[in-house]
C-alpha atoms as a PDB file:
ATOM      1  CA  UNK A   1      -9.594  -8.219  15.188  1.00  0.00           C
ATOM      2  CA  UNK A   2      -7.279  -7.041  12.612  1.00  0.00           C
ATOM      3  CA  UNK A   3      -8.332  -4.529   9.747  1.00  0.00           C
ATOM      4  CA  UNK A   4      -5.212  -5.624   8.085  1.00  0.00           C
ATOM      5  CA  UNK A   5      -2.886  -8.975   8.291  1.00  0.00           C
ATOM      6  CA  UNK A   6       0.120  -8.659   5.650  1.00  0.00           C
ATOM      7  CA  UNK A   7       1.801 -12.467   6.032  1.00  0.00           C
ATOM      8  CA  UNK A   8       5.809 -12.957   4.195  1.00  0.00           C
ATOM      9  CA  UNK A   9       5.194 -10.353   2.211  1.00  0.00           C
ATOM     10  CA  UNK A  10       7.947 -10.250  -0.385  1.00  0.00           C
ATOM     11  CA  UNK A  11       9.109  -8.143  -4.007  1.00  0.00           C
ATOM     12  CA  UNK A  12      11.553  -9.221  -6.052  1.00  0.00           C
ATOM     13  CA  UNK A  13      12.437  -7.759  -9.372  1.00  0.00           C
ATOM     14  CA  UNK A  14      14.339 -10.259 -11.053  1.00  0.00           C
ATOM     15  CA  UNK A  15      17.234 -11.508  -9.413  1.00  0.00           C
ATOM     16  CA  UNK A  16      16.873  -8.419  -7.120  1.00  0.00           C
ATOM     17  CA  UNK A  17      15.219  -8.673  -3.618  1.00  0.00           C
ATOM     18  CA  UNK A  18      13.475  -5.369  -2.697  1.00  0.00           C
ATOM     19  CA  UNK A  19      12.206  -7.054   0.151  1.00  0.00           C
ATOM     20  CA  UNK A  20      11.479 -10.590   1.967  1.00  0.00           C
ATOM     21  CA  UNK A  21       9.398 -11.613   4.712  1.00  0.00           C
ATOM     22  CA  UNK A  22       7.745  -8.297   5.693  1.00  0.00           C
ATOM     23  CA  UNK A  23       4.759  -9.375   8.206  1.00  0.00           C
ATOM     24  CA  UNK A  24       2.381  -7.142  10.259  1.00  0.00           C
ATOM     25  CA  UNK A  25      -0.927  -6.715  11.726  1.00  0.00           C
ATOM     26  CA  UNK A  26      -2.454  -3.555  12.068  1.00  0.00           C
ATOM     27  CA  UNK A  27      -5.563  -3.564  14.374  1.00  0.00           C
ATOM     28  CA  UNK A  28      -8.961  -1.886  14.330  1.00  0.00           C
ATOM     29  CA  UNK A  29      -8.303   1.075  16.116  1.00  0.00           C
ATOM     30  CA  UNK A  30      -4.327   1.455  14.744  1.00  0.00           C
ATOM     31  CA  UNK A  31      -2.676   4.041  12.910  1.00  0.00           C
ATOM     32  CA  UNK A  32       0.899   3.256  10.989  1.00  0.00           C
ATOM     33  CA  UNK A  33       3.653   5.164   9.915  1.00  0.00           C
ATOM     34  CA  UNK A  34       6.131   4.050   6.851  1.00  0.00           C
ATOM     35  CA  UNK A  35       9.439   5.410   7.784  1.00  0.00           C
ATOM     36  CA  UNK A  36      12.957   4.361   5.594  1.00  0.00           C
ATOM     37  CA  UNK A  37      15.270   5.430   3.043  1.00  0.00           C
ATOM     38  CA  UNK A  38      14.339   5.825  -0.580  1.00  0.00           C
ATOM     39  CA  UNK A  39      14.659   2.730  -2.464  1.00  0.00           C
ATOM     40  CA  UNK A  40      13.295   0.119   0.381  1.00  0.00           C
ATOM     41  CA  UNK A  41       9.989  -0.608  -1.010  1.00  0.00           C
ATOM     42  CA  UNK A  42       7.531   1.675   0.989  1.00  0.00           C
ATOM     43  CA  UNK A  43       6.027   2.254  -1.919  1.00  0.00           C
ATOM     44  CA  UNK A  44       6.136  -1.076  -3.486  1.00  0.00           C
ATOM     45  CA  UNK A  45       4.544  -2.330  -0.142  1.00  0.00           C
ATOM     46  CA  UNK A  46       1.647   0.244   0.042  1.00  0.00           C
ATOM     47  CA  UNK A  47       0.744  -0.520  -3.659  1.00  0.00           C
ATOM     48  CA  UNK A  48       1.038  -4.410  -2.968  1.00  0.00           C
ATOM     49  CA  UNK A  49      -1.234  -3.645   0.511  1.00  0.00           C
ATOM     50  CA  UNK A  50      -3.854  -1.413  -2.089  1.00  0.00           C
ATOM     51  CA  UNK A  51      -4.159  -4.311  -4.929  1.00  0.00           C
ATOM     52  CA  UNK A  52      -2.037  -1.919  -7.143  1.00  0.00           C
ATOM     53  CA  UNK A  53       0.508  -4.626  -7.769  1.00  0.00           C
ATOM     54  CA  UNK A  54       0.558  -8.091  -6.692  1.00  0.00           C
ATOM     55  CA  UNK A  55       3.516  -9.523  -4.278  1.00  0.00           C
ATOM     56  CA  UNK A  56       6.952 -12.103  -5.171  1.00  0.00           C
ATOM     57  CA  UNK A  57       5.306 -13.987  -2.264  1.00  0.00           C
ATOM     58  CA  UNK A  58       3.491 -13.712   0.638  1.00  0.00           C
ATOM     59  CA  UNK A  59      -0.410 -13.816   1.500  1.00  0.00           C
ATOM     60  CA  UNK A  60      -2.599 -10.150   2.669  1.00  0.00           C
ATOM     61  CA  UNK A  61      -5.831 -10.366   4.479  1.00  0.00           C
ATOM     62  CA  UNK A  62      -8.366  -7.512   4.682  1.00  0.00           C
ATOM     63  CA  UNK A  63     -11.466  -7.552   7.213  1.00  0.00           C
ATOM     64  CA  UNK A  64     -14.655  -7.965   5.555  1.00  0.00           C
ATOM     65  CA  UNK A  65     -15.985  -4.872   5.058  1.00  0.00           C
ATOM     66  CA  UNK A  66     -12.903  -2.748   5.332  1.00  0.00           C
ATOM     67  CA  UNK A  67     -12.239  -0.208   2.273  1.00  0.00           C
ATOM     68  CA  UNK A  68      -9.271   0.521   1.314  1.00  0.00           C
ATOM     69  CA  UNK A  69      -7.903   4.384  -0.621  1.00  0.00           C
ATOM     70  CA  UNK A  70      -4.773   4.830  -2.067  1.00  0.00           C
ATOM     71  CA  UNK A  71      -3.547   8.301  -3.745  1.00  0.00           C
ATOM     72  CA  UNK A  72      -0.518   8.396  -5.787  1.00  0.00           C
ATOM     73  CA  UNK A  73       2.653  10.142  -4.665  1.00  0.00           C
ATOM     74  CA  UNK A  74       2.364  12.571  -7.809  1.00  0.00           C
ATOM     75  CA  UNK A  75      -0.914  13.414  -7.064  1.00  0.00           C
ATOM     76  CA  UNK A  76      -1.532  15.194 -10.249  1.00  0.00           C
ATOM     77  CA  UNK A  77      -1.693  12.017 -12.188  1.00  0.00           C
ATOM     78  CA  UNK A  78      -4.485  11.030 -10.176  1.00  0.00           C
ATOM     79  CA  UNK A  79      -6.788  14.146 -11.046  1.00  0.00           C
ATOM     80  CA  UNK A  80      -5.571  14.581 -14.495  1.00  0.00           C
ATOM     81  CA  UNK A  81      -7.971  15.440 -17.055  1.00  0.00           C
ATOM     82  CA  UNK A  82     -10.402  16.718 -14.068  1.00  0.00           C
ATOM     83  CA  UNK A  83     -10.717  20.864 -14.193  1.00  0.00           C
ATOM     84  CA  UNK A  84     -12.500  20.386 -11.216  1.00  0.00           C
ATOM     85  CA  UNK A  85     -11.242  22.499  -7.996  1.00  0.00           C
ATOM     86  CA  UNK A  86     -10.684  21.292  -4.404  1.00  0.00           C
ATOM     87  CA  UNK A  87     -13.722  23.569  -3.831  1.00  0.00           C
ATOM     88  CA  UNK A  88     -15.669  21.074  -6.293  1.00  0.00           C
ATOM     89  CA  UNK A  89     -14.807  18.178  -5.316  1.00  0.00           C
ATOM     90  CA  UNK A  90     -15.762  19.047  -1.517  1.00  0.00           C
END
């Protein structure tokens, strides 16, 4: 069974494509790696996959039960306006 199903994913900004068609399954036990040069869409595709944004097109299926994280690239944004340390937060 797979944790995650991503079916024709697609972005488009405008008349721009970022991407079209991106499909994949990852399965319970899986690990992934996003690997390509700037300006691809990793990004756009991990905040599509996290419910961040929503797709051009395309359909994603999580397993029931399966949580999903996501921490921003500038991390700082995310903890901003905490004074909390790492040592807190542990």
């Amino acid at each position: 069974m797979a944790v995650l199903t991503i079916n024709n994913i697609g972005q488009s900004f405008g008349a721009f494509d970022l991407f079209q068609g991106a499909s994949a399954s990852i399965p319970h036990d899986g690990k992934v790696g996003l690997v390509g040069p700037n300006g691809v869409g990793k990004t756009t595709l991990l905040l599509i996959v996290a419910g961040r944004t929503t797709p051009s097109s395309g359909t994603i299926h999580l397993a029931r039960g399966t949580r999903l994280g996501y921490l921003p690239q500038d991390a700082s944004l995310a903890f901003e306006g905490n004074d909390h340390t790492v040592y807190d937060e542990m």
